[in-house]
Protein backbone atom coordinates (compact mmCIF):
# COMPACT_ATOMS: atom_id res chain seq x y z
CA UNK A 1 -17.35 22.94 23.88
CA UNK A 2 -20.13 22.09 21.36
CA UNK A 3 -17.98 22.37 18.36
CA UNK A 4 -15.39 19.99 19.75
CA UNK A 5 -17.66 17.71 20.43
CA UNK A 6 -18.83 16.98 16.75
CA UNK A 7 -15.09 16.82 15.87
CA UNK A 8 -13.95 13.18 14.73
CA UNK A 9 -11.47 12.12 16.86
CA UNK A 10 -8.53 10.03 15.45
CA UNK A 11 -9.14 7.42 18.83
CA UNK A 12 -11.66 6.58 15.86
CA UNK A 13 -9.27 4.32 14.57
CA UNK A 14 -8.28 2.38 18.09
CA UNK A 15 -11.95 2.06 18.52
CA UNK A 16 -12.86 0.18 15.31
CA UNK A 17 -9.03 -1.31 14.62
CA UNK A 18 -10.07 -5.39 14.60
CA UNK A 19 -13.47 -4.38 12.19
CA UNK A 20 -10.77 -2.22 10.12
CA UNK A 21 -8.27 -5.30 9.93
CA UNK A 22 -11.58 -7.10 9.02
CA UNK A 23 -12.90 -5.09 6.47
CA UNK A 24 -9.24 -4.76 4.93
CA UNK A 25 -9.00 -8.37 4.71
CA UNK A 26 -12.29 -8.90 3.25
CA UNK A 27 -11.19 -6.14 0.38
CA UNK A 28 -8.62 -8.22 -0.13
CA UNK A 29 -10.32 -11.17 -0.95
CA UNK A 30 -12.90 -9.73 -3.20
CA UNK A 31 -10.14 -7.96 -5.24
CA UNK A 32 -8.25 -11.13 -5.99
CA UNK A 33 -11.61 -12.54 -7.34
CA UNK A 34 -11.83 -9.75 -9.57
CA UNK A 35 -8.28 -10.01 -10.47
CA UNK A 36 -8.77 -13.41 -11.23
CA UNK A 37 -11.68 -12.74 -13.31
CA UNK A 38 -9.98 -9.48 -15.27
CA UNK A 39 -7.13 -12.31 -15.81
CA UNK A 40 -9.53 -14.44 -17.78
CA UNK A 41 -10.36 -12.39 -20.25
CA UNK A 42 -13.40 -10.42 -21.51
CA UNK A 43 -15.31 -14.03 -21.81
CA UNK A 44 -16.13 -13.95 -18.66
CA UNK A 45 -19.47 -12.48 -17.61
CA UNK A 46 -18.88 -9.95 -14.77
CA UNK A 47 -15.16 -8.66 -16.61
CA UNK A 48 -16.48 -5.22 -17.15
CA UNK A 49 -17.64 -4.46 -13.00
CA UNK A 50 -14.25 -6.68 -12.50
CA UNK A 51 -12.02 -4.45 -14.16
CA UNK A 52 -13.88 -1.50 -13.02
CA UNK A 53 -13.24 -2.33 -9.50
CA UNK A 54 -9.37 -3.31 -10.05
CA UNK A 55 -9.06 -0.01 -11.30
CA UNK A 56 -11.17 2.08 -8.38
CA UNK A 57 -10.15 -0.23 -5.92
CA UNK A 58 -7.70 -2.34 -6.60
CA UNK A 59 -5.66 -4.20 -3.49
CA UNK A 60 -5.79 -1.11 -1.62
CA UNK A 61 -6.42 -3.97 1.44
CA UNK A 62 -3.03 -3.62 1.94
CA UNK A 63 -2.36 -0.41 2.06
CA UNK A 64 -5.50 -0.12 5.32
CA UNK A 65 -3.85 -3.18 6.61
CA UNK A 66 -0.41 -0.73 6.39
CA UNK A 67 -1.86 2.13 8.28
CA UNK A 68 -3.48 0.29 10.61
CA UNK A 69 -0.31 -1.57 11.25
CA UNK A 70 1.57 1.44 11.86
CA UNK A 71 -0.58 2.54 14.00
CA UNK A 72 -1.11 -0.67 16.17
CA UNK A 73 2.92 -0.33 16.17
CA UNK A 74 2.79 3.07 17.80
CA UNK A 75 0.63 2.46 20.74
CA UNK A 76 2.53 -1.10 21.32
CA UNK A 77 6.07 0.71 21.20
CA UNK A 78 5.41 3.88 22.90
CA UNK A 79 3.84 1.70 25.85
CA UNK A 80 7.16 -0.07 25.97
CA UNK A 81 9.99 1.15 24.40
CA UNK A 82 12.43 -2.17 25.44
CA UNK A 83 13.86 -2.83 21.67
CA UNK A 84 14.24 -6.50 23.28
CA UNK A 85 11.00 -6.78 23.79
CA UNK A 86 9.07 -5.35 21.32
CA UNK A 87 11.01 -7.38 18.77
CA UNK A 88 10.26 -10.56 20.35
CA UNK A 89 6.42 -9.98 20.66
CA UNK A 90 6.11 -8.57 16.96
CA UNK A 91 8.18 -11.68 15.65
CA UNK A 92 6.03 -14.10 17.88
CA UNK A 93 2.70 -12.74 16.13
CA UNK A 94 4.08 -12.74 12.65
CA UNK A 95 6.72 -16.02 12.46
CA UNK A 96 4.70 -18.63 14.48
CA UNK A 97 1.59 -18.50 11.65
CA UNK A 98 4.10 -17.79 8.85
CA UNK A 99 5.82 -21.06 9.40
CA UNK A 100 2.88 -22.64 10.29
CA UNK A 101 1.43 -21.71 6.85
CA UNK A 102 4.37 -21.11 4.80
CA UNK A 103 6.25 -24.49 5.41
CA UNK A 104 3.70 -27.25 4.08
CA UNK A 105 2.61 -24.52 1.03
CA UNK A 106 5.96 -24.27 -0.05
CA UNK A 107 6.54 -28.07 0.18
CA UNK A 108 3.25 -28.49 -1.82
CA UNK A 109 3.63 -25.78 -4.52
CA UNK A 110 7.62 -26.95 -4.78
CA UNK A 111 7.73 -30.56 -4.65
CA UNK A 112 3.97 -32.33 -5.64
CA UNK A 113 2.44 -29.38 -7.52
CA UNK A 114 5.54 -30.39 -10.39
CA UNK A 115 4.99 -33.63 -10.24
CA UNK A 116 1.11 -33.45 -10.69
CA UNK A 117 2.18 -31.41 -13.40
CA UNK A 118 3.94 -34.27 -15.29
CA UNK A 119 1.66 -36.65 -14.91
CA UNK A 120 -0.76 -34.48 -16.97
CA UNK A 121 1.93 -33.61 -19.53
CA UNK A 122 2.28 -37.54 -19.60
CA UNK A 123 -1.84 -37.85 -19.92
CA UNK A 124 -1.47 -35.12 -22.42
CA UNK A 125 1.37 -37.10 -24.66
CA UNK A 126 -0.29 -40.71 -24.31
CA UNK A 127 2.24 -41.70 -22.22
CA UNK A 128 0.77 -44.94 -20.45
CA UNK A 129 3.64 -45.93 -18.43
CA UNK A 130 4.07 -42.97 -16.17
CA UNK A 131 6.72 -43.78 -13.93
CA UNK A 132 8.95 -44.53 -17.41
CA UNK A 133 7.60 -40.94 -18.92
CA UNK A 134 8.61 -39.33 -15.67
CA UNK A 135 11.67 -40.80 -15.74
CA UNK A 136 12.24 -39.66 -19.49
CA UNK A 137 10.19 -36.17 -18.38
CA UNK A 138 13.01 -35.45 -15.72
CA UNK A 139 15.81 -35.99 -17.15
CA UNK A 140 14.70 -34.25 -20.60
CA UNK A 141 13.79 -31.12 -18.83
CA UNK A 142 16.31 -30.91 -15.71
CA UNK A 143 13.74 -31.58 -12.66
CA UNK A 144 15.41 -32.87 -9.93
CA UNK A 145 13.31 -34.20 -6.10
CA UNK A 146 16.96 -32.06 -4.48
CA UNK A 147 16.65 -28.86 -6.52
CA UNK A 148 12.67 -28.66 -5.51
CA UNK A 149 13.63 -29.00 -1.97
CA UNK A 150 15.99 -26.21 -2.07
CA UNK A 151 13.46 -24.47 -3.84
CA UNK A 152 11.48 -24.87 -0.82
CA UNK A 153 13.71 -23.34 1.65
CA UNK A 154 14.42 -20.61 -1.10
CA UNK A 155 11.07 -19.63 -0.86
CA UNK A 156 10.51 -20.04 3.43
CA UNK A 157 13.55 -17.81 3.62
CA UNK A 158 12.39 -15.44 0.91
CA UNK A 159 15.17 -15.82 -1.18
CA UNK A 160 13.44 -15.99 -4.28
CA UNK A 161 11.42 -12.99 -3.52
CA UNK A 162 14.39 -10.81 -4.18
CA UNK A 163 15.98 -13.26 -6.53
CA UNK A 164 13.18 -14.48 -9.00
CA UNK A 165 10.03 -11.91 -7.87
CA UNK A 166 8.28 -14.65 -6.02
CA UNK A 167 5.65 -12.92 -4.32
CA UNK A 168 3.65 -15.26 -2.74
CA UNK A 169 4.31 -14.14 0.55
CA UNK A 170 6.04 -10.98 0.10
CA UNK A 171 4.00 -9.35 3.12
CA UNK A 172 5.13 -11.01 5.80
CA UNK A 173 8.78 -10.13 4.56
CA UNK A 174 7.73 -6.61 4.01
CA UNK A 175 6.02 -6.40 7.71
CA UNK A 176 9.59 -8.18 8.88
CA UNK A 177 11.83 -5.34 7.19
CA UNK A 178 9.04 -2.56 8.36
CA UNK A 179 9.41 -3.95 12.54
CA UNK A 180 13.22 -3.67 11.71
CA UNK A 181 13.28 0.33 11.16
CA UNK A 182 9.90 0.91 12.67
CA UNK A 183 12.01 2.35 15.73
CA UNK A 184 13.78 4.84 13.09
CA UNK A 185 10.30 6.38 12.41
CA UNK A 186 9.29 6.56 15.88
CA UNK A 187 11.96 8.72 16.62
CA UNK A 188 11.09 10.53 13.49
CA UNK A 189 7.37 10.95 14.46
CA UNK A 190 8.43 12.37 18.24
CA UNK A 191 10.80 15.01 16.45
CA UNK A 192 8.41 16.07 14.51
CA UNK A 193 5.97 16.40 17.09
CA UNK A 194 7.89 18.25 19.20
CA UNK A 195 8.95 20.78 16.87
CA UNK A 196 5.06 21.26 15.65
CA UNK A 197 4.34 22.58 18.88
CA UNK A 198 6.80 25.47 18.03
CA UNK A 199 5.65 25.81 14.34
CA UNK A 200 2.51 24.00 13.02
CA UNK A 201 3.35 22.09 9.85
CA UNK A 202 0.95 19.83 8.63
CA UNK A 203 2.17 16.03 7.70
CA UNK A 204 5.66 17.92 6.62
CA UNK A 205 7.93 14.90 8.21
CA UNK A 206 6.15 12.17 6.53
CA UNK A 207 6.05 14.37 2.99
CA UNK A 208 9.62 15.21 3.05
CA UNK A 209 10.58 11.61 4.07
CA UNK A 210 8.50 10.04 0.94
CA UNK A 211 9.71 12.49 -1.22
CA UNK A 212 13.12 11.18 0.16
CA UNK A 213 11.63 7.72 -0.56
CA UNK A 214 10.96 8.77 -4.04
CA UNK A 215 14.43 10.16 -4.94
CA UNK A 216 15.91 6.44 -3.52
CA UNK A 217 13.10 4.63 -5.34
CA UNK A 218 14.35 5.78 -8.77
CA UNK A 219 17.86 5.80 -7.87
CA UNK A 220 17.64 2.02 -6.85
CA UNK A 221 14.98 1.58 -10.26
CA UNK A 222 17.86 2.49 -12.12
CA UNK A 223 20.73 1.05 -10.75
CA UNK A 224 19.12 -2.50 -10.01
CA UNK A 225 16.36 -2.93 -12.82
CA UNK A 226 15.94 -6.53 -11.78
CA UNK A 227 15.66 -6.65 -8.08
CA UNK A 228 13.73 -3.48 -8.68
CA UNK A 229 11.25 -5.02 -10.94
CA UNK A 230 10.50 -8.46 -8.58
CA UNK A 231 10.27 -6.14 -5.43
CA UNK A 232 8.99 -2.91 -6.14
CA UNK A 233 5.34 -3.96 -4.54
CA UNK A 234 7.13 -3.70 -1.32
CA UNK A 235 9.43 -0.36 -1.49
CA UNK A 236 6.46 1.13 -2.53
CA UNK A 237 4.12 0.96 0.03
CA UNK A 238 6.89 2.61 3.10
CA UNK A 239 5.35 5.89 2.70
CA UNK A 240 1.87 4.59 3.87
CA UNK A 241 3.27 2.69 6.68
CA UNK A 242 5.19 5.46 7.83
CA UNK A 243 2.21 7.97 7.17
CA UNK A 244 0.10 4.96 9.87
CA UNK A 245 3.20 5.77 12.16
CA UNK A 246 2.49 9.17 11.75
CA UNK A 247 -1.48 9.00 12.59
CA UNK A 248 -0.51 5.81 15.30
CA UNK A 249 0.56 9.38 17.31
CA UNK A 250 -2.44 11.49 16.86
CA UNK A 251 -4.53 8.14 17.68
CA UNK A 252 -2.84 7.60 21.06
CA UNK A 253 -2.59 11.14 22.20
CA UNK A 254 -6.89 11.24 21.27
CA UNK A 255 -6.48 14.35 19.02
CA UNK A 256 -9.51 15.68 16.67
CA UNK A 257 -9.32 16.11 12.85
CA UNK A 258 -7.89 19.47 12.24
CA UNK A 259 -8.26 21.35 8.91
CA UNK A 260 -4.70 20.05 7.75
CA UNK A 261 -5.73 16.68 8.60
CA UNK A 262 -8.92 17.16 6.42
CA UNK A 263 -6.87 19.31 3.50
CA UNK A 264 -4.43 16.46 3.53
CA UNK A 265 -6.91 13.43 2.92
CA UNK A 266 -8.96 15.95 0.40
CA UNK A 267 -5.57 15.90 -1.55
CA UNK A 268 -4.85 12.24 -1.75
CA UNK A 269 -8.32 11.87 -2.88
CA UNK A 270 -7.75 14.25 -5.60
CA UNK A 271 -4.38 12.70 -6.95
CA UNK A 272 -5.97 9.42 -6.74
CA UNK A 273 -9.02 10.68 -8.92
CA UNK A 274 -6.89 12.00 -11.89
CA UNK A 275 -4.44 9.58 -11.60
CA UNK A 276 -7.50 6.92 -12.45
CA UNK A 277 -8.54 8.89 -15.51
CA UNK A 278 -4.92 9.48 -16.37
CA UNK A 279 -4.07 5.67 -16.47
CA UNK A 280 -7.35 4.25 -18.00
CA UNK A 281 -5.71 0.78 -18.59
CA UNK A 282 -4.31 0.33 -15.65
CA UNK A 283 -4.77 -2.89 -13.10
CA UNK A 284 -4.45 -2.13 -10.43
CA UNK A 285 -4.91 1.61 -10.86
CA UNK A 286 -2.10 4.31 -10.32
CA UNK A 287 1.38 4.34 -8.66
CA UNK A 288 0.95 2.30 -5.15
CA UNK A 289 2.19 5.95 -3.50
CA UNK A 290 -0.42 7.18 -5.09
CA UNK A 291 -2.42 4.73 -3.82
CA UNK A 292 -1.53 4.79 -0.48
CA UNK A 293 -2.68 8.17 0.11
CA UNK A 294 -6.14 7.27 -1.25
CA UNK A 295 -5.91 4.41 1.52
CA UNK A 296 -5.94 7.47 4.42
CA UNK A 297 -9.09 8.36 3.25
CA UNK A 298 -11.09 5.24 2.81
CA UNK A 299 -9.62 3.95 6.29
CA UNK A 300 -11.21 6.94 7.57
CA UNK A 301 -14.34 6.60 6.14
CA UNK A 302 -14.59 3.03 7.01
CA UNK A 303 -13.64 3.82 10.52
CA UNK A 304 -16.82 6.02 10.45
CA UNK A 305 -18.62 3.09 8.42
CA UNK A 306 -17.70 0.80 11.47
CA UNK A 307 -18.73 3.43 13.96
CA UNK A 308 -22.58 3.55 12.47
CA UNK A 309 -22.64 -0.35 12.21
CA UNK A 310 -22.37 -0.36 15.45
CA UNK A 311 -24.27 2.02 16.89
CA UNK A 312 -27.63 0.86 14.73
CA UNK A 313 -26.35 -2.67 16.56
CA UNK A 314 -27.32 -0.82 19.95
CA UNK A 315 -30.15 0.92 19.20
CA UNK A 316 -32.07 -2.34 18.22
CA UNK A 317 -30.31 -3.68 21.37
CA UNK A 318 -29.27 -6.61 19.53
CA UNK A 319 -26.41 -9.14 18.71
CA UNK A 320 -24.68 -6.58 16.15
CA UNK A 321 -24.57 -9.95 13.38
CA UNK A 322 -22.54 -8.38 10.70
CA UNK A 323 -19.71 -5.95 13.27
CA UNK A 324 -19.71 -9.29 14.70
CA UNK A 325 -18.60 -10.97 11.80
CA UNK A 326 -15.48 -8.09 11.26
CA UNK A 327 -14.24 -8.01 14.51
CA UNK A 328 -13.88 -11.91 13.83
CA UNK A 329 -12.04 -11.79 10.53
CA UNK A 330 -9.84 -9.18 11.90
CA UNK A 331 -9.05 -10.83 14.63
CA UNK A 332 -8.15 -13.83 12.57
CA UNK A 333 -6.40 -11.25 10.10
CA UNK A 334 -3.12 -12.20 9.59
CA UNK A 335 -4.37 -15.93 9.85
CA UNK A 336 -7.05 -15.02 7.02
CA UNK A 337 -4.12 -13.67 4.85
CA UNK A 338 -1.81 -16.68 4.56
CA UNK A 339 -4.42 -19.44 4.46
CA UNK A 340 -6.63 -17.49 1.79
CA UNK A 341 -3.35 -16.72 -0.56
CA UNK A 342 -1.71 -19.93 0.02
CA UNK A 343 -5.00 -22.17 -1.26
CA UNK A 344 -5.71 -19.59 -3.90
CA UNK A 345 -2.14 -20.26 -5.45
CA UNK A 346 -2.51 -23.67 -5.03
CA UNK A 347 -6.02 -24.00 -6.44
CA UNK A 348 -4.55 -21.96 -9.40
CA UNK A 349 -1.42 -23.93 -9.64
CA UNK A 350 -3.73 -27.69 -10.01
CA UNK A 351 -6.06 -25.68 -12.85
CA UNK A 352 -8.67 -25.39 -10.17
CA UNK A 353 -9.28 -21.69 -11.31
CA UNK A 354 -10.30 -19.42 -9.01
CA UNK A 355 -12.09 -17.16 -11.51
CA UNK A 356 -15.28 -19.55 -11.13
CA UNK A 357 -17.36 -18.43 -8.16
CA UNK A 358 -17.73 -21.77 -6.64
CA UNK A 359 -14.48 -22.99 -6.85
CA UNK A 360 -13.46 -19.60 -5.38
CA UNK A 361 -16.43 -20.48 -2.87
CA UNK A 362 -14.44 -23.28 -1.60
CA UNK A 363 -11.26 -21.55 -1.43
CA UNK A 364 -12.79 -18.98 0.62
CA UNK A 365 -13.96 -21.64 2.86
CA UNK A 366 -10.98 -23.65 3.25
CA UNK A 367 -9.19 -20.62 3.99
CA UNK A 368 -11.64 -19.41 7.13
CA UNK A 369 -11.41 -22.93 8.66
CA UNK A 370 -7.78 -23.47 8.41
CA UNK A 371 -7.34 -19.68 10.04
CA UNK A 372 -9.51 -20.86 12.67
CA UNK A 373 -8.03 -23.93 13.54
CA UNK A 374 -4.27 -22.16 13.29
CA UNK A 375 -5.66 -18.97 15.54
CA UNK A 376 -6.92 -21.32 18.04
CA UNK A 377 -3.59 -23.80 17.95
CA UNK A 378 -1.31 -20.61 18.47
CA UNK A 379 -3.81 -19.07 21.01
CA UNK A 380 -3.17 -22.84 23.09
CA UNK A 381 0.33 -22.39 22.59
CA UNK A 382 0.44 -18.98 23.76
């Protein structure tokens, strides 16, 4: 009985999910200042520690924001298993902000953004007379007020994602297309339960199903080079949603960290280590697979992170100001996300670059108020 007790238990997770969603957003954040930097150039003062933490850390936001997802998924489905329903809550959480978001970005980036564009193309050719350069501008160069507005509702729709690589948004289409199957590897995730209790096999569904993933990931590489190429940050981060689906089980059903469970994250931290030496160059670092089973690891150790934060909160018997400050980002999360990379591409796309501190300073800032004042519209609405 004493042993167990000093076992981790995966309920870990559940415990600390809105600080995890917090810290995972915040990761995100700092790595597209860093990215932003590395894109710069070597002029820049901090591009060494930038490009150091591309590589060792890179957006692997994402991938946390994956498992927990897949976890979060678990609980809510195998609570209610109604198809019906659970469809209509998921969409709910992730359309209403999307649209909210999504709709005046697009009509920004796709309509004004070209048009501030020309007038500093006109600036730049000492054109004084700008509504006669833009005239001369758009009919020179083909831009049209109707072909920007289907641009628009190319981009709400996603079109362009798949068409042109646009990947502005691509999580909320990749969260869309995951809450389509995520029923398939449920299913998956019971079988494999119940045939465990027969025959113990450590994490052998999930491995078998990537490797499956694998084999269909270079099949598709080679047949469709082009879709492949503007959408292969998506197909490549299934396996760590499915491996969240996986844990979402062990989380709900309380169980402790077993030796597989422990041999398991010891080997994704091992692939992930060589695979940074192997690919010295690389930004981000490694294969996203790779990458993804690096994320199991540092989600657990941030779950643990979380768990001391908050206990030295209670033994001064204090406001806890910093776990305070995560369980409010995360649960502002998916709010956070599509403010923060909506005014980042738009700050980029006017020349206000983001790789200066300050103006990346206000683009933080812009991007916590308008998630505030969207979470608490969709909270009235609710």
């Amino acid at each position: 009985m004493q042993n167990s007790s000093k076992k981790i238990s995966f309920s870990i997770f559940s415990k600390n999910r809105a600080a995890l969603s917090g810290l995972a957003i915040l990761l995100i954040m700092v790595f597209h200042y860093f990215e932003n930097v590395v894109q710069m150039g070597e002029e820049h003062i901090i591009y060494g520690p930038a490009l150091l933490w591309c590589r060792l850390i890179g957006s692997i936001g994402v991938e946390l924001f994956l498992l927990i997802s897949g976890i979060g998924l678990y609980f809510s489905f195998h609570k209610n298993r109604k198809l019906l329903s659970f469809y209509e809550r998921r969409l709910k959480r992730i359309l209403l902000p999307y649209f909210l978001v999504s709709v005046p970005f697009f009509i920004l980036r796709d309509i004004f953004v070209p048009v501030w564009e020309l007038k500093q193309t006109l600036v730049e050719m000492g054109v004084r007379d700008v509504s006669y350069g833009k005239i001369l501008l758009e009919s020179s160069q083909g831009i049209s007020k109707g072909a920007n507005w289907v641009n628009v509702l190319r981009d709400i729709f996603f079109v362009d994602f798949w068409r042109e690589g646009d990947r502005s948004l691509w999580y909320i289409v990749f969260v869309l297309a995951m809450y389509l199957i995520f029923p398939i590897f449920y299913y998956l995730v019971e079988v494999d339960a119940s045939l465990s209790k027969k025959a113990p096999h450590w994490y052998l569904m999930p491995i078998l199903f990537t490797a499956f993933f694998v084999l269909a990931f270079h099949f598709f590489a080679g047949s469709h080079p082009e879709i492949w190429d503007n959408t292969e940050i998506a197909w490549l981060r299934i396996p760590v949603f499915l491996f969240g689906v996986y844990w979402g089980r062990k989380v709900f059903h309380k169980e402790n960290f077993e030796l597989g469970d422990y041999l398991f994250l010891a080997f994704g931290f091992v692939f992930y280590i060589i695979e940074f030496f192997r690919n010295s160059v690389t930004v981000p670092n490694g294969d996203r697979m790779v990458t993804g089973l690096f994320s199991m690891t540092v989600l657990l150790v941030l779950a643990l992170f979380c768990q001391w934060v908050q206990g030295a909160g209670d033994k001064r018997q204090g406001d806890n100001a910093f776990y305070s400050f995560l369980l409010f980002c995360g649960d502002r999360s998916l709010e956070l996300y599509l403010t923060h990379v909506t005014i980042r591409s738009l700050f980029n796309a006017v020349d206000f670059k983001t790789c200066i501190l300050w103006h990346y300073a206000i683009c933080l800032a812009i991007s916590f108020a308008l998630s505030v004042a969207i979470h608490k519209l969709l909270s009235t609405i609710k």
